[in-house]
Each structure stands twice: as C-alpha cells, then as structure tokens.
Protein backbone atom coordinates (compact mmCIF):
# COMPACT_ATOMS: atom_id res chain seq x y z
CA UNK A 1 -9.23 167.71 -183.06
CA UNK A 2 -9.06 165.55 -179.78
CA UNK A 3 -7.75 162.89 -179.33
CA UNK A 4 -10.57 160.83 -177.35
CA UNK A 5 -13.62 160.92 -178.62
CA UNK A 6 -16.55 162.25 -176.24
CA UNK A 7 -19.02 159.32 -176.02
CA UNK A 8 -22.21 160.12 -175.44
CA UNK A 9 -23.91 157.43 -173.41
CA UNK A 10 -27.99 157.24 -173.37
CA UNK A 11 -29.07 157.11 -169.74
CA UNK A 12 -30.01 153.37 -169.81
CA UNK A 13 -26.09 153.21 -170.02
CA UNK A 14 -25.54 155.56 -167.48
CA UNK A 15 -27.61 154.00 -164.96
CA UNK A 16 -25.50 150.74 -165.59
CA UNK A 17 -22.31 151.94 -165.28
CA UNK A 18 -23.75 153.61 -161.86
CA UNK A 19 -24.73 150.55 -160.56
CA UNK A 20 -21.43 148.63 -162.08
CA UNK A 21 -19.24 151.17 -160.30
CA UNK A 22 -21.23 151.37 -157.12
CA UNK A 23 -21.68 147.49 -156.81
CA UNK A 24 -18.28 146.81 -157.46
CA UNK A 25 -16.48 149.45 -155.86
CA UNK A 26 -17.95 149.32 -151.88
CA UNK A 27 -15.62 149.96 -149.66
CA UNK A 28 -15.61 149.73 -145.71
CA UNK A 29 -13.79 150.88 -143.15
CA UNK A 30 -12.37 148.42 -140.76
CA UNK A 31 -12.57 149.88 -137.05
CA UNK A 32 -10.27 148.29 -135.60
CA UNK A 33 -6.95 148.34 -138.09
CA UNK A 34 -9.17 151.99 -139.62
CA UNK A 35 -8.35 150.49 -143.03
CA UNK A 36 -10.30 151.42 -146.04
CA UNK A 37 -10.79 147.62 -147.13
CA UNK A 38 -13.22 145.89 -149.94
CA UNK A 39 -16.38 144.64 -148.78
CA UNK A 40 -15.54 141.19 -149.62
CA UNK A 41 -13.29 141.33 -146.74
CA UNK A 42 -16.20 141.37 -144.57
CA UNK A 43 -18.58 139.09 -143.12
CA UNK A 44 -22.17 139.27 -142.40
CA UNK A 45 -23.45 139.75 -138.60
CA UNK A 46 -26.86 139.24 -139.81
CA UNK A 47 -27.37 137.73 -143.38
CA UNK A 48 -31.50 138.16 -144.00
CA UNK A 49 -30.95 142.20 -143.08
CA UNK A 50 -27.21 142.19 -144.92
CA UNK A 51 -25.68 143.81 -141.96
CA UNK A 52 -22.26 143.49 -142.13
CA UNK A 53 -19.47 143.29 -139.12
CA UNK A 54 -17.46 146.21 -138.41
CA UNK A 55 -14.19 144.67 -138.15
CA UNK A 56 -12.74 142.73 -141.68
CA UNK A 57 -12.11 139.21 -140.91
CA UNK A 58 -8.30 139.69 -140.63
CA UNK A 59 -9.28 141.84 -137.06
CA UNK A 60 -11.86 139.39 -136.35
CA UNK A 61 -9.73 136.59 -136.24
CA UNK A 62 -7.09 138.02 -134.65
CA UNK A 63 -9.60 139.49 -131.87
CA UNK A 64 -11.11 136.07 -131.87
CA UNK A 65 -7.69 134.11 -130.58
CA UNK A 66 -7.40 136.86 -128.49
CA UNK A 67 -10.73 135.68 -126.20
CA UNK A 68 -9.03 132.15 -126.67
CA UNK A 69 -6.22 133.56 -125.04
CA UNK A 70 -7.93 135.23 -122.13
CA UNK A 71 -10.17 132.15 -121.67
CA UNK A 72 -7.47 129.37 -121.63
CA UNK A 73 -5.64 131.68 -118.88
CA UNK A 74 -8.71 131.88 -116.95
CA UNK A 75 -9.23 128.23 -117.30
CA UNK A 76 -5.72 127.60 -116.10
CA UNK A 77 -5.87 130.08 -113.42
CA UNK A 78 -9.18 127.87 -112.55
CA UNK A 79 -7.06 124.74 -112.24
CA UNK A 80 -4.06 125.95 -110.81
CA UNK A 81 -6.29 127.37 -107.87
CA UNK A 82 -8.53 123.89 -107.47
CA UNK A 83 -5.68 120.93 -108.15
CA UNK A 84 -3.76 122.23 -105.00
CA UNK A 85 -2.85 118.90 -102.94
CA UNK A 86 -1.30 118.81 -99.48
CA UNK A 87 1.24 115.88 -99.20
CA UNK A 88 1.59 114.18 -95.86
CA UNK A 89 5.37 115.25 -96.15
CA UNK A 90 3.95 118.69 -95.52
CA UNK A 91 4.33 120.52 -99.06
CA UNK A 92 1.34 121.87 -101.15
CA UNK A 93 2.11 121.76 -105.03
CA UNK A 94 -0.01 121.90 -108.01
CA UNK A 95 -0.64 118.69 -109.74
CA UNK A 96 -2.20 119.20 -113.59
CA UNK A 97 -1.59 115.55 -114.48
CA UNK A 98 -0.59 112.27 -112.46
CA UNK A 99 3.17 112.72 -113.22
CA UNK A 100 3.26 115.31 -110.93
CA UNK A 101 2.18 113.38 -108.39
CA UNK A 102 4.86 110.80 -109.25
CA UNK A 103 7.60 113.30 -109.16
CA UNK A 104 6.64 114.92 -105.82
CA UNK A 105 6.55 111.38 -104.44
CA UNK A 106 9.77 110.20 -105.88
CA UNK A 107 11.74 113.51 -104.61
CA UNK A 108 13.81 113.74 -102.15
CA UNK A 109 12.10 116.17 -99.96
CA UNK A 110 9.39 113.84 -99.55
CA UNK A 111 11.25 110.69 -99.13
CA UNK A 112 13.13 112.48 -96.16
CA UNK A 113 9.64 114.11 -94.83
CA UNK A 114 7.70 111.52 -94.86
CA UNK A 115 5.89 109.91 -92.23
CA UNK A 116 5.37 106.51 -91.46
C-alpha cells in the first residue's frame, strides 16, 4: 500500500493550481548580473502594455549612479575648462569658488609678481 495517497484533482483544480504556480513562480533573467531573479525584482518600462525592464532594479540602480558619475565628471571637466583666470602676476589657475581666488592672492608668488 503507498504511502501518499494519489489525489485525483478535477480539472477546475488543475487549471488553478496552473495558474497559482505560473503566477507565482515568474522568473526573469536579469541581463546585466544574468541572474535568474523573481519578477518582483523588476520594474515596469511601460505599465499600460506590462513591459517590464530588462535589468532588476539592483543593476538599474547601480547603472543609474553610474550616468551620475559620468555626468558630474563631464560637468566638472566643463568647469575646470571655463573658470580658468589669468592673474596679473602672470599665473593661470582654476578657481571653483571665491577662496581660491583669496588664496592665489594671498600667496607668495603673487605678492612677489605682482605689478603695481
């Protein structure tokens, strides 16, 4: 005699443990990390046609403060190229914020190099 029992399940049944496994059991594969994740780990791209992003949100935000990266360098690169200023003393240097200013002007180089 075995021990479990065969349970015959009417197809009624069958079709809702189908849909109970196949609802709850989606899984995805991140691109980026090629993880086999949960789909709750992903967000929509497009919510009315439920189209999901290919990268979980872990990737996503990572790949996210990467562009923040890239753009605060080219931002500073933007800067450092436009706040050049050419001292009468005869030094260029980059000045981000008026202390720099101050310090070139109370160093020694310029206090020796200066005109008057």
């Amino acid at each position: 005699m075995p021990i479990i029992k065969q349970t015959h399940l009417c197809l009624n049944e069958k079709i809702d443990l189908f849909i109970f496994y196949f609802y709850y059991s989606l899984k995805m594969e991140c691109t980026k990390c090629k993880k086999r994740l949960d789909l709750s780990l992903f967000s929509y791209k497009n919510i009315e046609d439920k189209i999901y992003y290919l990268y979980c949100d872990n990737c996503r935000e990572k790949t996210n403060n990467d562009n923040k990266k890239i753009y605060n360098n080219i931002n500073y690169l933007y800067v450092k190229n436009n706040n050049v200023i050419s001292c009468k003393c005869g030094k260029n240097y980059i000045a981000f914020r008026s202390y720099h200013i101050t310090r070139h002007e109370n160093s020694k180089y310029h206090k020796e190099n200066i005109i008057s």
